[in-house]
N, C-alpha and C. Protein backbone atom coordinates (compact mmCIF):
# COMPACT_ATOMS: atom_id res chain seq x y z
N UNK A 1 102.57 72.51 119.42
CA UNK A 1 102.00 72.64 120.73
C UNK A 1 101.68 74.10 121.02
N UNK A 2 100.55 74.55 120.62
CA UNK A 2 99.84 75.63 121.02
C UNK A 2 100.90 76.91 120.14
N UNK A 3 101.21 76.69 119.22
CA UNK A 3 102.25 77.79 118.26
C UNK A 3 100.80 77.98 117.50
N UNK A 4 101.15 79.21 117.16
CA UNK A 4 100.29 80.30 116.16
C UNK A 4 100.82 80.28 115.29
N UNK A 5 100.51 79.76 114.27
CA UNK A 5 100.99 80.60 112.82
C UNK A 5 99.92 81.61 111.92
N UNK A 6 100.45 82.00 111.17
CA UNK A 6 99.72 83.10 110.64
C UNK A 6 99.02 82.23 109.12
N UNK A 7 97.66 82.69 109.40
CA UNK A 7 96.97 82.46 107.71
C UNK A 7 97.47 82.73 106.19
N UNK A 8 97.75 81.57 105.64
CA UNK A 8 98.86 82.04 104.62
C UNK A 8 97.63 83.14 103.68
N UNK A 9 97.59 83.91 103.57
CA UNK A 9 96.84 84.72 102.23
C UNK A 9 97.06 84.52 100.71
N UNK A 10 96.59 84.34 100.05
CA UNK A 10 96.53 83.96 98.41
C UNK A 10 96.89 85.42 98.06
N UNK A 11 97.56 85.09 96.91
CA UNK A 11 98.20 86.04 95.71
C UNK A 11 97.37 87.39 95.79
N UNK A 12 95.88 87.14 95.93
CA UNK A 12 94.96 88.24 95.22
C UNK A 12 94.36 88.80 96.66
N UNK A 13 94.45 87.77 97.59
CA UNK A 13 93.77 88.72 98.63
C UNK A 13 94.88 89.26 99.12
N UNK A 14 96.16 89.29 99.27
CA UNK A 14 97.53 89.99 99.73
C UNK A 14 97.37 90.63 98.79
N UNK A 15 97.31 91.13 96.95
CA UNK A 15 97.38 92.57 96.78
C UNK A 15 95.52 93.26 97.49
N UNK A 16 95.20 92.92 97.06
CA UNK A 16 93.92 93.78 97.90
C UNK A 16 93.97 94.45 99.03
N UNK A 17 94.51 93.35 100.34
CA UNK A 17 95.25 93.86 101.35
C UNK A 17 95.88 94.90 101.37
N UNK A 18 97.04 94.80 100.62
CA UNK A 18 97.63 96.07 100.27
C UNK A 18 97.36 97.49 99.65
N UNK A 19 96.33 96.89 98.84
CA UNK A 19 95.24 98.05 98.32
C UNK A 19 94.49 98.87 98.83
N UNK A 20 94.26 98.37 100.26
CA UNK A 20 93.61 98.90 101.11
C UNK A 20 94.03 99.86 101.72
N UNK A 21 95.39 100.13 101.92
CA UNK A 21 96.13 100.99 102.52
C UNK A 21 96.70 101.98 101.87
N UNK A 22 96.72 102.18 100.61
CA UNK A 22 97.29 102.93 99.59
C UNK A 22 96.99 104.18 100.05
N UNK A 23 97.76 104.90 99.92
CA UNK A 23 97.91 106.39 100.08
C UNK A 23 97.42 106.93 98.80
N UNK A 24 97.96 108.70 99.24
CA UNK A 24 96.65 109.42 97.99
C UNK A 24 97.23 108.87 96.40
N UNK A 25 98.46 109.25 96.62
CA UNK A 25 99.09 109.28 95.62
C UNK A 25 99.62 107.79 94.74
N UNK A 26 99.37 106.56 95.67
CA UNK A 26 99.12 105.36 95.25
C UNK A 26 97.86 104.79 94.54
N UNK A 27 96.99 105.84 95.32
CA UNK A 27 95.66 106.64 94.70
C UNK A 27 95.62 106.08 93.47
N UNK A 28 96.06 107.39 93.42
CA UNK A 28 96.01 108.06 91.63
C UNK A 28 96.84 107.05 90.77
N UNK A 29 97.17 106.67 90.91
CA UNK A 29 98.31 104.98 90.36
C UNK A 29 97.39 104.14 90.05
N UNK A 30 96.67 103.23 90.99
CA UNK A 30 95.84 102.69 91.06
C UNK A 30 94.79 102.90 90.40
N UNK A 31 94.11 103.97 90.63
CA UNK A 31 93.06 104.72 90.11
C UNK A 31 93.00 104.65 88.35
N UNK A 32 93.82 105.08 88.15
CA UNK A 32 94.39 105.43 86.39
C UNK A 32 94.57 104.25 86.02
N UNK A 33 95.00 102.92 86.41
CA UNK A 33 94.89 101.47 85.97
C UNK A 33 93.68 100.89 85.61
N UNK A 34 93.17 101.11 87.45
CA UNK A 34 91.90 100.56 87.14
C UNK A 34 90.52 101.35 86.33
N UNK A 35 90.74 102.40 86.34
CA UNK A 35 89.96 103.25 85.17
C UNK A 35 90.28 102.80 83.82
N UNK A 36 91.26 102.44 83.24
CA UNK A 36 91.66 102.07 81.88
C UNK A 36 91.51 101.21 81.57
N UNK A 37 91.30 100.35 82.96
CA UNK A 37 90.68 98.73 82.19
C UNK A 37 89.05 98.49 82.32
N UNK A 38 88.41 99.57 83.34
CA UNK A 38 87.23 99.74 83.24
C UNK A 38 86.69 100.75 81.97
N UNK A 39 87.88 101.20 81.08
CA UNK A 39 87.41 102.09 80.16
C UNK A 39 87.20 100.65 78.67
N UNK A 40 88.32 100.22 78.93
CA UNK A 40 89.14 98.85 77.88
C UNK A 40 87.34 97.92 78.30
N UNK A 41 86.81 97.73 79.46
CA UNK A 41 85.78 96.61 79.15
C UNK A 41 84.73 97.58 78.42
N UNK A 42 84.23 98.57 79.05
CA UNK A 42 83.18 99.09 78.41
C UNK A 42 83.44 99.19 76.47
N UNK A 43 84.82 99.62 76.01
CA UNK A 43 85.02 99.48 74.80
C UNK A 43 84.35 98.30 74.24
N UNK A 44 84.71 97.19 74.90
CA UNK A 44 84.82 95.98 74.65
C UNK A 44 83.85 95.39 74.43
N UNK A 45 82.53 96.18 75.30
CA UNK A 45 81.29 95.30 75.86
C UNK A 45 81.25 94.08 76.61
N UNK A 46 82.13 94.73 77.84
CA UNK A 46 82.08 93.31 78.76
C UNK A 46 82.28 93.62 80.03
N UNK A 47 81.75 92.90 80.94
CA UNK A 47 82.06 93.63 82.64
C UNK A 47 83.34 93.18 83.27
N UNK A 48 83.94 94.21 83.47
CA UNK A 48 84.72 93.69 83.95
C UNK A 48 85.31 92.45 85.08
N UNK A 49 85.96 92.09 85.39
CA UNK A 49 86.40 90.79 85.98
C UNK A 49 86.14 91.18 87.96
N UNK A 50 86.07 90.35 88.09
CA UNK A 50 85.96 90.12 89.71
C UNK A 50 87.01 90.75 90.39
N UNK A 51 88.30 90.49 90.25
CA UNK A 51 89.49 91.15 90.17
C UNK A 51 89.80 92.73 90.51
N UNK A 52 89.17 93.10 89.40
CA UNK A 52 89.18 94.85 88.97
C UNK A 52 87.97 95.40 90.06
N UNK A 53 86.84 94.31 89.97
CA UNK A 53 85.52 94.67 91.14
C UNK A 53 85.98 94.99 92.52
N UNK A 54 86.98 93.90 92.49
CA UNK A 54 87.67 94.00 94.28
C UNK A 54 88.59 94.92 94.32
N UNK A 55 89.02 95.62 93.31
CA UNK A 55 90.21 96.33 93.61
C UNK A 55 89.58 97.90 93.79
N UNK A 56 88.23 98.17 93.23
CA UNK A 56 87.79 99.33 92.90
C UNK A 56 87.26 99.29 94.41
N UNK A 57 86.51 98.22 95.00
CA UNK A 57 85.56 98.40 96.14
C UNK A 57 87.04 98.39 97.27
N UNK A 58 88.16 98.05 97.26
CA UNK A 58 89.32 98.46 98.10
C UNK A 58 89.29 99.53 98.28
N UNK A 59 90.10 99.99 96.90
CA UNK A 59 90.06 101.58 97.01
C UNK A 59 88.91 102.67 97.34
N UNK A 60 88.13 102.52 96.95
CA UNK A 60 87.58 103.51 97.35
C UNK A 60 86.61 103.29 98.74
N UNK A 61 87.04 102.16 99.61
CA UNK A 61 87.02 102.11 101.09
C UNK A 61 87.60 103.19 101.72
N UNK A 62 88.48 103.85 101.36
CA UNK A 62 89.58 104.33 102.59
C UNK A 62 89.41 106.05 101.66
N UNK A 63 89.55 107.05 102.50
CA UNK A 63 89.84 108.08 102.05
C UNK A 63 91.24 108.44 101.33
N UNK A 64 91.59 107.81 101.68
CA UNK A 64 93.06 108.08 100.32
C UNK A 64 92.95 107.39 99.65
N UNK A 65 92.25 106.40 99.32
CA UNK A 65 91.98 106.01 98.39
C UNK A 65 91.13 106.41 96.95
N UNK A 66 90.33 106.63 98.20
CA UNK A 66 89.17 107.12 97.27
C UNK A 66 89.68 108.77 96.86
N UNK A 67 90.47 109.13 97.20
CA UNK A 67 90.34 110.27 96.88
C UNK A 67 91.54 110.13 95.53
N UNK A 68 92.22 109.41 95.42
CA UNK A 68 93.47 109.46 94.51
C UNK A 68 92.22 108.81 93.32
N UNK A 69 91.71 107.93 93.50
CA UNK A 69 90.51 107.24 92.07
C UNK A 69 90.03 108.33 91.64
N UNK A 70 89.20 109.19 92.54
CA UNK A 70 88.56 110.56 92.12
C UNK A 70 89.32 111.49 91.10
N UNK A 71 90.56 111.60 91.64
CA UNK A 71 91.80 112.49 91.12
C UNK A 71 91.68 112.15 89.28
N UNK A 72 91.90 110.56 89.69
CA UNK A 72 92.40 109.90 88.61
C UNK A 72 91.49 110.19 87.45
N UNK A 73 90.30 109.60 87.69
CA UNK A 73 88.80 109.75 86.84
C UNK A 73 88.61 111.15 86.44
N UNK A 74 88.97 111.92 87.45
CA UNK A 74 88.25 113.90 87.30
C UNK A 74 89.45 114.22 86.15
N UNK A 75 90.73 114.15 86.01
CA UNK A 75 91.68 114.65 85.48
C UNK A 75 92.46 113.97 84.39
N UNK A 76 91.57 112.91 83.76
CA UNK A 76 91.94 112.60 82.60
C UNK A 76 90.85 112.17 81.65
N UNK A 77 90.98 113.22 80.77
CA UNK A 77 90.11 113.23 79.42
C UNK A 77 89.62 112.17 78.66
N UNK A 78 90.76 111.15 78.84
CA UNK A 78 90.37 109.96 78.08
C UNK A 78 89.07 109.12 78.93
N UNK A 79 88.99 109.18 79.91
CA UNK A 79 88.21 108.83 80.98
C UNK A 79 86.28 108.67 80.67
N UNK A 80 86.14 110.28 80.14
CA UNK A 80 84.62 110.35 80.30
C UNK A 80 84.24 109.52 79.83
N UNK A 81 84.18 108.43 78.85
CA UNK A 81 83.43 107.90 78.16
C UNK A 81 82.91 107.00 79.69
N UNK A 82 83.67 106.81 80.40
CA UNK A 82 82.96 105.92 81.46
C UNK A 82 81.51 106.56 82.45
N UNK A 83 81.41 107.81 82.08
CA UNK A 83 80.64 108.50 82.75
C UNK A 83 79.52 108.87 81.66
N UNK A 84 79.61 108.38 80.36
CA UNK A 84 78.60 108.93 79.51
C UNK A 84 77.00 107.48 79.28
N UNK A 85 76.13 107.69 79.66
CA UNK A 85 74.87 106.65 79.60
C UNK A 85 75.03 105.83 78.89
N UNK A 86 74.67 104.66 79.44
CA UNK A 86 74.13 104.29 81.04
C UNK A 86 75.25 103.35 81.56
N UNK A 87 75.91 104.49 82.99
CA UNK A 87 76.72 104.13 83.78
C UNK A 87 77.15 102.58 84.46
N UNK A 88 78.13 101.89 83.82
CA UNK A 88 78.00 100.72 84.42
C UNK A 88 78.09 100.74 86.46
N UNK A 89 77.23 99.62 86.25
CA UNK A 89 77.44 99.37 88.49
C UNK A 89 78.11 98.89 88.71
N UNK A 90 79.54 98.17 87.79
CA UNK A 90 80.31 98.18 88.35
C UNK A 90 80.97 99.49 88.88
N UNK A 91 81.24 99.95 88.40
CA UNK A 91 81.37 101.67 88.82
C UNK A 91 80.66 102.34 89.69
N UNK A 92 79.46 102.34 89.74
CA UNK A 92 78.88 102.78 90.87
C UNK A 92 78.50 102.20 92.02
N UNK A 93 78.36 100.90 92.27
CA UNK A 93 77.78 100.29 92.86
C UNK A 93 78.93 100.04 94.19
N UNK A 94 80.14 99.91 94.20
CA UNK A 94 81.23 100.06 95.19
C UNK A 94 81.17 101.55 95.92
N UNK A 95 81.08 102.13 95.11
CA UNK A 95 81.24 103.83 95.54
C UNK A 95 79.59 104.10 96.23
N UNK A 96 78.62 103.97 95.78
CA UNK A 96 77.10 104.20 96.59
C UNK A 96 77.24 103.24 97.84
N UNK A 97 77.60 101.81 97.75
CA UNK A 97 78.02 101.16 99.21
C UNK A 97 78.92 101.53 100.21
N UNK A 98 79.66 102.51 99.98
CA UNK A 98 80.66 103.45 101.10
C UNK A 98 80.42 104.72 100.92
N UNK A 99 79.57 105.27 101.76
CA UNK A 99 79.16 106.63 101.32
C UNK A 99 80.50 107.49 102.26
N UNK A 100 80.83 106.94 103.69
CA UNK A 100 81.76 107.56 103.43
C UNK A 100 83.13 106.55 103.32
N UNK A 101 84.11 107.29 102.83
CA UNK A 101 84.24 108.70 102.26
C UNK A 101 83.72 109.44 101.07
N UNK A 102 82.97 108.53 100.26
CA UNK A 102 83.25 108.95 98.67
C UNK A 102 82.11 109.99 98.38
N UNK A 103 80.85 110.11 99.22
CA UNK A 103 80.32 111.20 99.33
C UNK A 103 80.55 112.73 99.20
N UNK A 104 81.44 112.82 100.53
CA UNK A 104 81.85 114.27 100.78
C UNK A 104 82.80 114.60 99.52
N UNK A 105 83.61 113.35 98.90
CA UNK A 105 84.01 113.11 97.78
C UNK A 105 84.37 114.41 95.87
N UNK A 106 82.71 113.11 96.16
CA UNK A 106 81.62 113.16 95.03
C UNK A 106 81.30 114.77 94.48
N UNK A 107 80.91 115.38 96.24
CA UNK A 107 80.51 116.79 95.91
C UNK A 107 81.42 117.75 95.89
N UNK A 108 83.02 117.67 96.13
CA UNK A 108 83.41 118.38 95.94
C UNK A 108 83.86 119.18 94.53
């Protein structure tokens, strides 16, 4: 009789949720995961999963977010190959749809 309950959330949209809020330094955690498995598909020749899509377009929603991914990507060597032609959209295509923050970002 007129009780509220709350929307139960599924497994994947509760971590996303949570993803969303990550601080800088959860950031860079995050960041370094999901870079390694976006490094692991490109090895692979394969796009990555829906999953990894939602977790990248989380993070780099929020300025601590995005700024710990940045961290992550700028400061580890093993990394560039994701930046060497022609750039997958999974990769870019989250980050050009939120200009900010990842703009002011980008250029620093």
């Amino acid at each position: 009789q007129g009780q509220h309950r709350k929307k139960r959330l599924s497994p994947s949209a509760a971590r996303r949720r949570a993803k969303r809020g990550a601080s800088f330094e959860e950031g860079q955690e995050l960041g370094a995961a999901l870079a390694a498995e976006l490094r692991r598909c490109r090895k692979d020749g394969r796009r990555p999963d829906d999953a990894a899509i939602a977790l990248l377009e989380d993070l780099v929603s929020t300025t601590s977010g995005a700024r710990g991914w940045f961290v992550a990507l700028l400061t580890d060597p093993d990394l560039g190959p994701l930046f060497e032609p022609p750039v997958d959209d999974a990769l870019l295509l989250p980050i050009a749809e939120r200009p900010e923050p990842n703009l002011r970002l980008v250029v620093m």
